[in-house]
PDB file of N, CA and C in Angstrom:
ATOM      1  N   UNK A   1      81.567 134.463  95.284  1.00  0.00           N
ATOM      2  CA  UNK A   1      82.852 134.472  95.947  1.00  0.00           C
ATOM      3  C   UNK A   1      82.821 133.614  97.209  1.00  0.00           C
ATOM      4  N   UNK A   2      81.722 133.724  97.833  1.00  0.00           N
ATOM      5  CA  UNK A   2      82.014 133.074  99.017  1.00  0.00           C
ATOM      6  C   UNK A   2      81.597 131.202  99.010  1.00  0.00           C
ATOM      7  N   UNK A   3      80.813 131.156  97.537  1.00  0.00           N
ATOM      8  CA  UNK A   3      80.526 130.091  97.630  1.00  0.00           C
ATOM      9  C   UNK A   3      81.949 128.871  97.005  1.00  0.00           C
ATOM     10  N   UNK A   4      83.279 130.032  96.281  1.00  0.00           N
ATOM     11  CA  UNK A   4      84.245 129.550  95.724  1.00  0.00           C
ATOM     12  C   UNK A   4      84.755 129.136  96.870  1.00  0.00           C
ATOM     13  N   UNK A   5      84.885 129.967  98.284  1.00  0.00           N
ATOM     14  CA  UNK A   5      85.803 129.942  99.765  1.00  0.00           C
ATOM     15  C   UNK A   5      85.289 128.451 100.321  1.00  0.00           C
ATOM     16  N   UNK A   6      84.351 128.622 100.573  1.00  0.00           N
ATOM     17  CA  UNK A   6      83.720 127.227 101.257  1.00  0.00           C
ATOM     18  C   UNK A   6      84.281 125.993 100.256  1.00  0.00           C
ATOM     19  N   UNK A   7      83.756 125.832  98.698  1.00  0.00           N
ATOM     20  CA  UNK A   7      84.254 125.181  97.920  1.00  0.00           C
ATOM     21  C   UNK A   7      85.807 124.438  97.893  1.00  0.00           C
ATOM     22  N   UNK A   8      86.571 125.686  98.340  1.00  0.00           N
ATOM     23  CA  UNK A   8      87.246 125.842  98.512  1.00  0.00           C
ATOM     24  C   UNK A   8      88.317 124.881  99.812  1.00  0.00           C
ATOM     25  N   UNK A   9      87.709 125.419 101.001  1.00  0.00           N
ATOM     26  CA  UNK A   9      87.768 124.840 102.430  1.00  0.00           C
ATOM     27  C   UNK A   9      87.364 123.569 102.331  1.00  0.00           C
ATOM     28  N   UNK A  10      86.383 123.108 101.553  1.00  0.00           N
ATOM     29  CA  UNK A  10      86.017 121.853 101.585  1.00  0.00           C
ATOM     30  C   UNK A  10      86.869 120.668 100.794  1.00  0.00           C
ATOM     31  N   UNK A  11      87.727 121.263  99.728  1.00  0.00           N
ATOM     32  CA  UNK A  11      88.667 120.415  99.077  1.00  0.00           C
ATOM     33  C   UNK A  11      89.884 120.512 100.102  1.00  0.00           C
ATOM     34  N   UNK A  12      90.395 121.148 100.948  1.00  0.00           N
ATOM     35  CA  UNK A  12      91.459 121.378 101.635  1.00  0.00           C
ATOM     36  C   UNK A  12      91.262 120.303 102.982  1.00  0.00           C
ATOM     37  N   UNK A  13      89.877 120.331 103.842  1.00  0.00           N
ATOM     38  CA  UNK A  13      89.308 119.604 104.308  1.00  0.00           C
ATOM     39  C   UNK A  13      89.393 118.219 103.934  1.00  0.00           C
ATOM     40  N   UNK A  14      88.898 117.928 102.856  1.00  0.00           N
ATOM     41  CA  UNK A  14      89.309 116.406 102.450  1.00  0.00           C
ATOM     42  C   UNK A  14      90.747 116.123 102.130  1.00  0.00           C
ATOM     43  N   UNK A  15      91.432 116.826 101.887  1.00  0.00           N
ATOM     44  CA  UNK A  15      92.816 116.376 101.311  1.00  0.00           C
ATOM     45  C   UNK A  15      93.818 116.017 102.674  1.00  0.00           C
ATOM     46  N   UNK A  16      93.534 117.329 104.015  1.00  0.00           N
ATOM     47  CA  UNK A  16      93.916 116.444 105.370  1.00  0.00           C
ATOM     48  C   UNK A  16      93.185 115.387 105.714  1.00  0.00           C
ATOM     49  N   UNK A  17      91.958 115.009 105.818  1.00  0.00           N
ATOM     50  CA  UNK A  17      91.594 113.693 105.933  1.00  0.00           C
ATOM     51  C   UNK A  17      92.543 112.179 105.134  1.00  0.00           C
ATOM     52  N   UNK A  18      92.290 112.565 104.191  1.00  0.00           N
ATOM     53  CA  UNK A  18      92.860 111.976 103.026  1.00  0.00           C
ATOM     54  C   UNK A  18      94.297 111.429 103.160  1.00  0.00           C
ATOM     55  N   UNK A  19      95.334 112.734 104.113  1.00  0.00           N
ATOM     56  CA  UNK A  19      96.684 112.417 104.628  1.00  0.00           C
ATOM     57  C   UNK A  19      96.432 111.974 106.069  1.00  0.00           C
ATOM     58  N   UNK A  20      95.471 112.220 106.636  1.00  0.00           N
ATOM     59  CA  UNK A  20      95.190 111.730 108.108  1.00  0.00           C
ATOM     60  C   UNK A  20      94.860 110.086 108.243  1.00  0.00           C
ATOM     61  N   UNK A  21      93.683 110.290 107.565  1.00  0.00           N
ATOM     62  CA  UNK A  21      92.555 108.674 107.610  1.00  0.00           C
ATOM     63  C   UNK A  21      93.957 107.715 106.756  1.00  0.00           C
ATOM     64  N   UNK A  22      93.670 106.373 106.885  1.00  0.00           N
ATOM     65  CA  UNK A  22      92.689 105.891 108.057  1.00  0.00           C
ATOM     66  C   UNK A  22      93.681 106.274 108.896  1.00  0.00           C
ATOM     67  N   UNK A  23      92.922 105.787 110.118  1.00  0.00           N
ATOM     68  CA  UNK A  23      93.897 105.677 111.796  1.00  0.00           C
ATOM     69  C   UNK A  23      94.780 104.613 111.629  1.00  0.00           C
ATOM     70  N   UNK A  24      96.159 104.338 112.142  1.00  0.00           N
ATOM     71  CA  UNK A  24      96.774 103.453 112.116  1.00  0.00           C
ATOM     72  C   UNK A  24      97.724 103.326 113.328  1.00  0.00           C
ATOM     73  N   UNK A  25      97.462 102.010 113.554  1.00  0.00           N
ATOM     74  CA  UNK A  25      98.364 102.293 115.229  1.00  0.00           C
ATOM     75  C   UNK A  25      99.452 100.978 114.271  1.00  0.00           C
ATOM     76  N   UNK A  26     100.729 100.545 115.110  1.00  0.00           N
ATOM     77  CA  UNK A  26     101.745  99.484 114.829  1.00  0.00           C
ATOM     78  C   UNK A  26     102.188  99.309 116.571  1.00  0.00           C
ATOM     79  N   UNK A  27     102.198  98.347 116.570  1.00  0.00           N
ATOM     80  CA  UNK A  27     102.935  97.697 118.038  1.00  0.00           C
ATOM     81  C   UNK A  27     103.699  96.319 117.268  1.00  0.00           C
ATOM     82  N   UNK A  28     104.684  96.221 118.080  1.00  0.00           N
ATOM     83  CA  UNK A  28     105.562  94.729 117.914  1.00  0.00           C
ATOM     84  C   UNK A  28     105.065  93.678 119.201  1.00  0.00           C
ATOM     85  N   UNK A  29     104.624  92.120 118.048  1.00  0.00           N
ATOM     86  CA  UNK A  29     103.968  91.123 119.226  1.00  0.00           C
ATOM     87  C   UNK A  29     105.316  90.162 118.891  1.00  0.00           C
ATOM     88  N   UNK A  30     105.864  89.776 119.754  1.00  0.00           N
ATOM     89  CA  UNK A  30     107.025  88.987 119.610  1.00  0.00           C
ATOM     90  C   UNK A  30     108.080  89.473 118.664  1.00  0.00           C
ATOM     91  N   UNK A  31     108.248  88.216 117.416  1.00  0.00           N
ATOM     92  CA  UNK A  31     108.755  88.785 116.142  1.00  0.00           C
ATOM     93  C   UNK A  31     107.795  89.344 114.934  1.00  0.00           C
ATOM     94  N   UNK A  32     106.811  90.104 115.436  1.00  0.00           N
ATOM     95  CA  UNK A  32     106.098  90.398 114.132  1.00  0.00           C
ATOM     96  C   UNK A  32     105.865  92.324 114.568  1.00  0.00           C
ATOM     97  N   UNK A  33     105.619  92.856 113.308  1.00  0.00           N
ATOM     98  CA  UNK A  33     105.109  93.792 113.364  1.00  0.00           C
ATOM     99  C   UNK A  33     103.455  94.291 113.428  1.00  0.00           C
ATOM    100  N   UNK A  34     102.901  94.885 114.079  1.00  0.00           N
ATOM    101  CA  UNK A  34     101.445  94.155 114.253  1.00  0.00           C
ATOM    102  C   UNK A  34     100.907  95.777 113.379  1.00  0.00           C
ATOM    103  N   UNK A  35     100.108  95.885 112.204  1.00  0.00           N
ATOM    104  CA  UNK A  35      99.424  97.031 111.908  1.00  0.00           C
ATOM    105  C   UNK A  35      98.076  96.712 112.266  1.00  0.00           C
ATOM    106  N   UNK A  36      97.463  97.896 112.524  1.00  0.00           N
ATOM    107  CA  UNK A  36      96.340  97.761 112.547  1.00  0.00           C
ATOM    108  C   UNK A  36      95.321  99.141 111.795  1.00  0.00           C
ATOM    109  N   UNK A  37      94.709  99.268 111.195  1.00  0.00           N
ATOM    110  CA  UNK A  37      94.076 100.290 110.365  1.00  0.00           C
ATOM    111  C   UNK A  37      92.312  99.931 110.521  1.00  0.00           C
ATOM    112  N   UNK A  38      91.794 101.185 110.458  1.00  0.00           N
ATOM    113  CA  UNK A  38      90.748 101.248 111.020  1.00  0.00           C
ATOM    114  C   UNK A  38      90.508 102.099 109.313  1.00  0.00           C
ATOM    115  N   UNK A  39      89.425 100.911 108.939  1.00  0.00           N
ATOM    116  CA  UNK A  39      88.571 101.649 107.780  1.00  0.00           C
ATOM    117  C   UNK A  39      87.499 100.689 107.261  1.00  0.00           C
ATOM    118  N   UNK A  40      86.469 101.329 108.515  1.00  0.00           N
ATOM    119  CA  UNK A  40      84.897 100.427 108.197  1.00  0.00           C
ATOM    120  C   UNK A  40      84.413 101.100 106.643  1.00  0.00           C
ATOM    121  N   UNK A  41      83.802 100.223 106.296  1.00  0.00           N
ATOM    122  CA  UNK A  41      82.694 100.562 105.127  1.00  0.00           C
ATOM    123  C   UNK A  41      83.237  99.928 104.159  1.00  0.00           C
ATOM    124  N   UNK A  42      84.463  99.524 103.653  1.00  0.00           N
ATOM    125  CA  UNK A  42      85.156  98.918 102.960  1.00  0.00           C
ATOM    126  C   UNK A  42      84.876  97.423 102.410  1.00  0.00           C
ATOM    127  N   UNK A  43      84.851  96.737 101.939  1.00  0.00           N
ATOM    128  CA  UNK A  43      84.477  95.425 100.896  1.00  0.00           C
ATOM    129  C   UNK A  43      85.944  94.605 101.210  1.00  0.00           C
ATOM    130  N   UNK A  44      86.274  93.584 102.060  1.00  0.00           N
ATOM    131  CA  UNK A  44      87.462  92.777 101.571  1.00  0.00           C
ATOM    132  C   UNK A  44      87.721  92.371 100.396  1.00  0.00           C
ATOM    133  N   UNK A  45      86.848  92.303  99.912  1.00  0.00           N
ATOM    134  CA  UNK A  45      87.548  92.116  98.526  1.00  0.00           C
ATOM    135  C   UNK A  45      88.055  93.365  97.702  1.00  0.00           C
ATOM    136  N   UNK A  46      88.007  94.869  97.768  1.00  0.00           N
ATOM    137  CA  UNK A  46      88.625  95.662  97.182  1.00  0.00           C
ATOM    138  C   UNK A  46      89.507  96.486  98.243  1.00  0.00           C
ATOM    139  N   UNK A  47      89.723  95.769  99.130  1.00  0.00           N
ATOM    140  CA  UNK A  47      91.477  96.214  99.477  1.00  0.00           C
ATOM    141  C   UNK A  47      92.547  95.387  98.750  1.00  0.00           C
ATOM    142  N   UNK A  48      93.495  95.867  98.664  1.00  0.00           N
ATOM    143  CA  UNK A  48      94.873  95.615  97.912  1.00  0.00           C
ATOM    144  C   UNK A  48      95.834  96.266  98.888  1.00  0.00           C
ATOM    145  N   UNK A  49      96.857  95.131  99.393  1.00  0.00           N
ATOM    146  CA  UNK A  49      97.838  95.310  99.990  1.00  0.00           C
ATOM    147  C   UNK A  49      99.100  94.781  99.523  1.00  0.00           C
ATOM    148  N   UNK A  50     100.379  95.450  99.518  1.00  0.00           N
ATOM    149  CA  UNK A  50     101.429  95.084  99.043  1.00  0.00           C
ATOM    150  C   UNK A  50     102.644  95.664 100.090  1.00  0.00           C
ATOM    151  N   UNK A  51     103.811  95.255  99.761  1.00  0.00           N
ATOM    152  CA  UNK A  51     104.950  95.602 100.216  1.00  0.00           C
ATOM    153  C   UNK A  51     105.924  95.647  99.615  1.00  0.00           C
ATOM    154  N   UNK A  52     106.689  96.858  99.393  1.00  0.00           N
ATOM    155  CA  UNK A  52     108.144  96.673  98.734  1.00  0.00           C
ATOM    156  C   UNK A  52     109.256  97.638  99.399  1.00  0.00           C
ATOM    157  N   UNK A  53     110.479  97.331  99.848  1.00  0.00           N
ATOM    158  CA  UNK A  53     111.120  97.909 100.462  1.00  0.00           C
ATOM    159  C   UNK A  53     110.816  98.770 101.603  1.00  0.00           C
ATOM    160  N   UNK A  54     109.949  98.174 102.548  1.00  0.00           N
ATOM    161  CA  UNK A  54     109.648  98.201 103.775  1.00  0.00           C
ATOM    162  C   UNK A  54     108.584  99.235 103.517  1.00  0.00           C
ATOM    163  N   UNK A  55     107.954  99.295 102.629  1.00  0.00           N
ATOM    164  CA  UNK A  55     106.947 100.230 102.486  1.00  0.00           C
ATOM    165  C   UNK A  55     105.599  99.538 102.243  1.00  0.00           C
ATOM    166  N   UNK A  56     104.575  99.544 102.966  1.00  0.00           N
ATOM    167  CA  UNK A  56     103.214  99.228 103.186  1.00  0.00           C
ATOM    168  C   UNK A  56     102.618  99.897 102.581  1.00  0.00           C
ATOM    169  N   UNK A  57     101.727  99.070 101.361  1.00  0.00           N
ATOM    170  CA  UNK A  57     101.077 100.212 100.514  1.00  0.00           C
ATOM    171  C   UNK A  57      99.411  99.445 100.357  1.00  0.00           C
ATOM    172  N   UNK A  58      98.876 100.218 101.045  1.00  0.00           N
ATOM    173  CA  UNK A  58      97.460 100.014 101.021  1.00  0.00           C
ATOM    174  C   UNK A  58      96.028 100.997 100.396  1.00  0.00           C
ATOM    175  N   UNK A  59      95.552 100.209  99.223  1.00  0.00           N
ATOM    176  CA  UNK A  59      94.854 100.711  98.568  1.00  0.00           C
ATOM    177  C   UNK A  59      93.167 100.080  98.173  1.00  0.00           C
ATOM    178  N   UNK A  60      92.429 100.819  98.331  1.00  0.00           N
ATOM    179  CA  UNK A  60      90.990 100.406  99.062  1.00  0.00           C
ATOM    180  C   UNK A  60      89.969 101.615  98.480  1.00  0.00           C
ATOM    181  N   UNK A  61      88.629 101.107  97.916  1.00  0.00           N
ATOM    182  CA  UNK A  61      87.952 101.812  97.064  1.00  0.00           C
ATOM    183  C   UNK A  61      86.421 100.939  97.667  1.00  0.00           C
ATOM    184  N   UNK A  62      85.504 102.314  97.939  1.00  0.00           N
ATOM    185  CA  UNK A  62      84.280 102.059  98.495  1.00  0.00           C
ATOM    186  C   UNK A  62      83.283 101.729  97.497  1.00  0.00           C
ATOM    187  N   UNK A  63      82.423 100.650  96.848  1.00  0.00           N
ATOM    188  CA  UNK A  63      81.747 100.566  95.458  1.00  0.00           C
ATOM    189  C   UNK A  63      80.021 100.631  96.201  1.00  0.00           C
ATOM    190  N   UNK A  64      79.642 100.692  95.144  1.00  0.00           N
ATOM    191  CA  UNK A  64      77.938 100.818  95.557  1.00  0.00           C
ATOM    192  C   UNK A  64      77.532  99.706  95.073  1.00  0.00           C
ATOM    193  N   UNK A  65      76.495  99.427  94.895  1.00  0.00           N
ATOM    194  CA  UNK A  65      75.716  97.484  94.524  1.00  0.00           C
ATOM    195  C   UNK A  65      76.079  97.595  93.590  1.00  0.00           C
ATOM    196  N   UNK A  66      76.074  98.524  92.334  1.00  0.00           N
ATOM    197  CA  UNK A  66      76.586  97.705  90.861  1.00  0.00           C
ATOM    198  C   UNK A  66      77.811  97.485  90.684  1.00  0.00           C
ATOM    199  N   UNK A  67      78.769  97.898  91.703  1.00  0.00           N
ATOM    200  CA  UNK A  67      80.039  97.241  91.452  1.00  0.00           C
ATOM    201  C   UNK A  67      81.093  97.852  91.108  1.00  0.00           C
ATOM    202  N   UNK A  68      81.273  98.851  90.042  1.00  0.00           N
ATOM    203  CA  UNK A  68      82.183  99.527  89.510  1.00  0.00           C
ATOM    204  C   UNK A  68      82.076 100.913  89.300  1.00  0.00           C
ATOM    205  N   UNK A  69      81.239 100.988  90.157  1.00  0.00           N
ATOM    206  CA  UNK A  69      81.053 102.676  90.280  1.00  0.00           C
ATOM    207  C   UNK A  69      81.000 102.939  91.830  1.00  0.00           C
ATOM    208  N   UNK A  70      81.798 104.644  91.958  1.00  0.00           N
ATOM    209  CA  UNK A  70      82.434 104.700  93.675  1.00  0.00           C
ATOM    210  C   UNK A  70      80.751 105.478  94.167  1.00  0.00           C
ATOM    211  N   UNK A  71      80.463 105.100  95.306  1.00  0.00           N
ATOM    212  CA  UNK A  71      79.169 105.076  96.080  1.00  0.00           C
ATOM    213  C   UNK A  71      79.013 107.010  95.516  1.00  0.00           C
ATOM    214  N   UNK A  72      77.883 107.478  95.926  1.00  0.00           N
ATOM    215  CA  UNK A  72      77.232 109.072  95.353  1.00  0.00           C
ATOM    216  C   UNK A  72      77.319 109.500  97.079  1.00  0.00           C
ATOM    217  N   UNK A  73      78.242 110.050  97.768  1.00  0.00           N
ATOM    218  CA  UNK A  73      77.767 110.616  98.982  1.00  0.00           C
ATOM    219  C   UNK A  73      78.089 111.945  98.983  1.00  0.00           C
ATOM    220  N   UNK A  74      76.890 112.631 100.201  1.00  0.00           N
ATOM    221  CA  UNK A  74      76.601 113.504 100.126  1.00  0.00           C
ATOM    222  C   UNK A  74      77.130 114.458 100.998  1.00  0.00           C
ATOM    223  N   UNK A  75      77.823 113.628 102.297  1.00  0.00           N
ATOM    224  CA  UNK A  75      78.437 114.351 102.879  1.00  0.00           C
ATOM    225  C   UNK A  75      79.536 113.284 103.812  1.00  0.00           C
ATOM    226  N   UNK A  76      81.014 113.537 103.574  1.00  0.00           N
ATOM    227  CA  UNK A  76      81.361 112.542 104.473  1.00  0.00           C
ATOM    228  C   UNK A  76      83.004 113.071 104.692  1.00  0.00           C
ATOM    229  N   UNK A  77      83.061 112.273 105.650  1.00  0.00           N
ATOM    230  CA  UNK A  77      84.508 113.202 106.343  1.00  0.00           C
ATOM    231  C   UNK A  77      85.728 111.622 106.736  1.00  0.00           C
ATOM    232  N   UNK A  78      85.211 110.479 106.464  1.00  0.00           N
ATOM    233  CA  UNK A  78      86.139 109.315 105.295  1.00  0.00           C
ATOM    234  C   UNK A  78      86.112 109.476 104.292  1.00  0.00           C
ATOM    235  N   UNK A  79      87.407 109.286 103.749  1.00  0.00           N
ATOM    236  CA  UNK A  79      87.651 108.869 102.283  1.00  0.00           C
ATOM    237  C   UNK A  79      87.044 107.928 101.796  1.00  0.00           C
ATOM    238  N   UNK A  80      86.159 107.897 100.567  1.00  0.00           N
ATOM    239  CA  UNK A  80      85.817 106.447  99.545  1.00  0.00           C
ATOM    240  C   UNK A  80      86.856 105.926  98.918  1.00  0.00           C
ATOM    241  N   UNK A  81      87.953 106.321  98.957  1.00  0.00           N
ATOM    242  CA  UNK A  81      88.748 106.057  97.770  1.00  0.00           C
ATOM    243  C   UNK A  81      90.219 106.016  99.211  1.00  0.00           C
ATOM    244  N   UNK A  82      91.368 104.823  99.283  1.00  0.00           N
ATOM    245  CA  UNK A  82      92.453 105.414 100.355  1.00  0.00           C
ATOM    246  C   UNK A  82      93.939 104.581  99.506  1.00  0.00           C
ATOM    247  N   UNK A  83      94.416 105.532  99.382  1.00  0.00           N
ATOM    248  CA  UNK A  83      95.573 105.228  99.108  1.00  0.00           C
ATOM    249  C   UNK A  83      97.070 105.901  99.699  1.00  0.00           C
ATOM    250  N   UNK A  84      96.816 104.812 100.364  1.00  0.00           N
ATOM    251  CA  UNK A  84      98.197 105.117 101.654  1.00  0.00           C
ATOM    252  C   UNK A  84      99.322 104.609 101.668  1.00  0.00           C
ATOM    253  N   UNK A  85     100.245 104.711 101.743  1.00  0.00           N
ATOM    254  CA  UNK A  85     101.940 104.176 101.826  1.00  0.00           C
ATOM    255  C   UNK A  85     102.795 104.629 103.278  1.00  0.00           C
ATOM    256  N   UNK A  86     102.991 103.712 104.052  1.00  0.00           N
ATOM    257  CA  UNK A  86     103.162 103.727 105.158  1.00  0.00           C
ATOM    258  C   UNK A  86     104.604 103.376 105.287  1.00  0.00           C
ATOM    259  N   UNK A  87     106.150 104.325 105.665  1.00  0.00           N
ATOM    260  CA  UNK A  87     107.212 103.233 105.950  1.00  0.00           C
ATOM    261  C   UNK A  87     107.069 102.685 107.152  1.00  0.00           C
ATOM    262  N   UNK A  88     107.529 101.427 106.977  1.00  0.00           N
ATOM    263  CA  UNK A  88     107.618 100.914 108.205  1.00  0.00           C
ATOM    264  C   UNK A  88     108.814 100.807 109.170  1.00  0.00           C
ATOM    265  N   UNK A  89     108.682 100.573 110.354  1.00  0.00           N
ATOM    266  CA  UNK A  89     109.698 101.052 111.296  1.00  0.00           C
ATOM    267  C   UNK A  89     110.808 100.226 111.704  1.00  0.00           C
ATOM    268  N   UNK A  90     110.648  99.038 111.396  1.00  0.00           N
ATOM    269  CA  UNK A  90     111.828  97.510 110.953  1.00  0.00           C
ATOM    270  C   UNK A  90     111.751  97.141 109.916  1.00  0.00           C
ATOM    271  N   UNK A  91     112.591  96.267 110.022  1.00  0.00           N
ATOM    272  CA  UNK A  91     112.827  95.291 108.168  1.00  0.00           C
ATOM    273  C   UNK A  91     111.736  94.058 108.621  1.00  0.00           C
ATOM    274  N   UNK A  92     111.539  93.986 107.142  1.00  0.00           N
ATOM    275  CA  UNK A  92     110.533  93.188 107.223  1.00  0.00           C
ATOM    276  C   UNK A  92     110.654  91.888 106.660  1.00  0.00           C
ATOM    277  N   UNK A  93     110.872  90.926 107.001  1.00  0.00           N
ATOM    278  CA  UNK A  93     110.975  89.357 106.611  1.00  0.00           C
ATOM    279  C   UNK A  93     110.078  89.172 105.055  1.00  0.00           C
ATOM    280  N   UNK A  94     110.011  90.011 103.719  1.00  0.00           N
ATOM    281  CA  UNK A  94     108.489  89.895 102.852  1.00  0.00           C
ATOM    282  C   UNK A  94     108.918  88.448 102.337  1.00  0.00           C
ATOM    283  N   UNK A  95     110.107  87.657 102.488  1.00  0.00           N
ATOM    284  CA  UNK A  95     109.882  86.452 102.003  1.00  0.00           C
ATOM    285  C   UNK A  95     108.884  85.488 102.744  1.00  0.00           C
ATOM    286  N   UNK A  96     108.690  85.880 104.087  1.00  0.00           N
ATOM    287  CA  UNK A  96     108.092  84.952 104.854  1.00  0.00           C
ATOM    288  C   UNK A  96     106.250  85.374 104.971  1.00  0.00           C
ATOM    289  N   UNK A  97     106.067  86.685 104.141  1.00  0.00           N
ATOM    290  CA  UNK A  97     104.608  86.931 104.363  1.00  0.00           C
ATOM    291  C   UNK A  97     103.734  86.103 103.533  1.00  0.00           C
ATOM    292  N   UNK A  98     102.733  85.121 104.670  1.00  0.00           N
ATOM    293  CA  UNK A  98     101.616  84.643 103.624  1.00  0.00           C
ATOM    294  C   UNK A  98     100.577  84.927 104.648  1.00  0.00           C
ATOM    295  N   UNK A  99      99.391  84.950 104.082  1.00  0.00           N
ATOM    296  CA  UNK A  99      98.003  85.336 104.352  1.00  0.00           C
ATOM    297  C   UNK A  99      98.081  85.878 106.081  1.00  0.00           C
ATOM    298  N   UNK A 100      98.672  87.129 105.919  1.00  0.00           N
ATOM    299  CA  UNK A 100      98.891  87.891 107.220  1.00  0.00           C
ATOM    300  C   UNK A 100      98.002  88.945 107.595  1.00  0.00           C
ATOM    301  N   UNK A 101      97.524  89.235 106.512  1.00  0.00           N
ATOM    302  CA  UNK A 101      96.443  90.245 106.752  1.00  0.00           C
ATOM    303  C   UNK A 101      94.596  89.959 107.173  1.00  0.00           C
ATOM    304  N   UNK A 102      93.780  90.415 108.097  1.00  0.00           N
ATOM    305  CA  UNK A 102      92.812  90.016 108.180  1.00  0.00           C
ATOM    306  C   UNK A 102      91.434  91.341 108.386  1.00  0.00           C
ATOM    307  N   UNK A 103      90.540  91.278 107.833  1.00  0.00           N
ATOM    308  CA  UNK A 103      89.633  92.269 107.787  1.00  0.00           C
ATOM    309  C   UNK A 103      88.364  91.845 108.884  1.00  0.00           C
ATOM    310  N   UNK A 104      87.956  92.656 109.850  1.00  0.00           N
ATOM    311  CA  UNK A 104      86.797  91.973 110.294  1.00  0.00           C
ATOM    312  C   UNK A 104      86.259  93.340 111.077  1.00  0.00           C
ATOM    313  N   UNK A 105      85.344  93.357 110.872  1.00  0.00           N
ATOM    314  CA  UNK A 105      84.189  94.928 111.808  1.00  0.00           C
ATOM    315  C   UNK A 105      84.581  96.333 111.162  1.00  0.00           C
ATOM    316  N   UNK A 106      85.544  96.427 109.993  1.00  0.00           N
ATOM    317  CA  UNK A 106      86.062  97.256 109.728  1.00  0.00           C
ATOM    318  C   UNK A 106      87.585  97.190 109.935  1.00  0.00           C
ATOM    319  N   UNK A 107      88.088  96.481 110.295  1.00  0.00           N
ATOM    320  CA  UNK A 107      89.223  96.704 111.252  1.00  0.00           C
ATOM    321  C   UNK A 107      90.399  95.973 110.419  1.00  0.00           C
ATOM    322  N   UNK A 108      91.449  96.257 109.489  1.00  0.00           N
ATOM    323  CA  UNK A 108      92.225  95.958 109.402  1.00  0.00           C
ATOM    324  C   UNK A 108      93.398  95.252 109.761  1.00  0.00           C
ATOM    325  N   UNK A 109      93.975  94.204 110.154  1.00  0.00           N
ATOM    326  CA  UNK A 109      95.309  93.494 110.952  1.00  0.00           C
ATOM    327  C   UNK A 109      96.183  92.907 110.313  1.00  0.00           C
ATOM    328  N   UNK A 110      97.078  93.512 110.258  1.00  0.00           N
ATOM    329  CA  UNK A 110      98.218  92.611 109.475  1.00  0.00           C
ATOM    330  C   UNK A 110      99.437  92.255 110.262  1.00  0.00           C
ATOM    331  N   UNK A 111      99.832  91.158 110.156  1.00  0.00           N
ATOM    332  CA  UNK A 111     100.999  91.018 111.103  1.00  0.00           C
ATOM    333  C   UNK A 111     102.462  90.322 110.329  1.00  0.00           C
ATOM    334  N   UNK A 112     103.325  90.939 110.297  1.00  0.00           N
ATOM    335  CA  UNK A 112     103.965  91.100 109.148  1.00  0.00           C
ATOM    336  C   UNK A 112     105.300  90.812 110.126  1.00  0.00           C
ATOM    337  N   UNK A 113     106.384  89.550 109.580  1.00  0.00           N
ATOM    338  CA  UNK A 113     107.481  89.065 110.352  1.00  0.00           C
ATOM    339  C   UNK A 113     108.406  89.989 110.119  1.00  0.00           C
ATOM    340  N   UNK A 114     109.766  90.177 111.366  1.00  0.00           N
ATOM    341  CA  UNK A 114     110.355  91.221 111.274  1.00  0.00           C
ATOM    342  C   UNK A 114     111.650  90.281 111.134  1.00  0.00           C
ATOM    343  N   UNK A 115     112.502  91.229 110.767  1.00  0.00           N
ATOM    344  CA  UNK A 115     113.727  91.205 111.083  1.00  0.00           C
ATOM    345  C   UNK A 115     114.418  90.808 112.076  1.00  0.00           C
ATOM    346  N   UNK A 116     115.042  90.462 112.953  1.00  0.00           N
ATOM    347  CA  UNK A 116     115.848  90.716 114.193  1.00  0.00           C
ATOM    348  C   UNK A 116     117.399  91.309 113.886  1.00  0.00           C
ATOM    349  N   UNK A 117     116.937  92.725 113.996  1.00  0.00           N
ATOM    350  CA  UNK A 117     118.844  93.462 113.634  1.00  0.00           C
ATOM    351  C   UNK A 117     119.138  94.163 115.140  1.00  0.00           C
ATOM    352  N   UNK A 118     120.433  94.311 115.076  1.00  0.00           N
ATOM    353  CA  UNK A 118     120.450  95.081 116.525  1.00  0.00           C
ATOM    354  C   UNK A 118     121.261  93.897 117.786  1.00  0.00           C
ATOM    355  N   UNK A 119     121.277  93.977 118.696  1.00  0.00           N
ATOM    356  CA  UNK A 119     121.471  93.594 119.882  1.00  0.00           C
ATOM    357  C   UNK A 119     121.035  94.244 121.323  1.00  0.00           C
ATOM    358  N   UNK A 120     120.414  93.776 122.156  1.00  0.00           N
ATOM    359  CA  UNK A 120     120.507  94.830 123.393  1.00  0.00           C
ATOM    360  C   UNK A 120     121.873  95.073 123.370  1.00  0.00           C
ATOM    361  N   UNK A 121     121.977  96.018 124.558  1.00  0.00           N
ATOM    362  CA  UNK A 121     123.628  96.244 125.080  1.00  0.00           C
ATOM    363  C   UNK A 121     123.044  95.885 126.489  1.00  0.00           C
ATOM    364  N   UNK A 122     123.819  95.751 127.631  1.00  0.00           N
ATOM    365  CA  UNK A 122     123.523  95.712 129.106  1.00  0.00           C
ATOM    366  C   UNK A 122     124.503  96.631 129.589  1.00  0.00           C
ATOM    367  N   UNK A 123     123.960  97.112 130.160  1.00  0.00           N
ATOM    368  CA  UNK A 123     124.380  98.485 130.867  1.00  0.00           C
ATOM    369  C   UNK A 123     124.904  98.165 132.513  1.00  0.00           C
ATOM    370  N   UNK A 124     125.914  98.071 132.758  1.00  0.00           N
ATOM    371  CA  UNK A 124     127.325  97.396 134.053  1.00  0.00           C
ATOM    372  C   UNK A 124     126.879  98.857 134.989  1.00  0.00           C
TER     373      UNK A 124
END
């Protein structure tokens, strides 16, 4: 019984990670939307990023040396496996996205052109 509880706690445990990880901050640099996602251990070549209707969908799988099989760990509190869908908080220019995204130390960056909707108002 108690080894079902822990068992237990430990799938519940990963599944908030799972909705938590990765970290993701967004700031606006001029006209762009700037993401940034934090998920070391990862292979540039098996992230997959897309966009459709302002939705950021990033999907990323941790492999071991032979390639097609997900690493054997024994204890870990990242996801091997992330599949995230992020809305985003402006419209997003996707006709104008080319090679916007960049991977380096772990560190995810994508900078993705926005929209300009809206107007200030000035306040008399």
């Amino acid at each position: 019984m108690a080894k079902q509880l822990i068992n237990e706690i430990g799938n519940k445990s990963r599944e908030f990670y799972e909705f938590v990880l990765p970290p993701i901050d967004m700031h606006m640099d001029d006209n762009n939307l700037i993401v940034i996602v934090d998920m070391p251990g990862f292979d540039k070549k098996n992230i997959k990023l897309s966009i459709h209707n302002n939705i950021l969908a990033i999907s990323a799988i941790k492999k071991n040396d032979k390639g097609n099989q997900s690493i054997n760990i024994i204890w870990k509190q990242r996801p091997a496996k992330i599949e995230k869908k992020i809305l985003l908080p402006v419209n997003i220019k996707d006709d104008k996205i080319t090679k916007s995204a960049k991977y380096l130390g772990g560190i995810l960056t994508i900078s993705l052109p926005r929209i300009n909707q809206g107007k200030n108002i000035e306040i008399e």
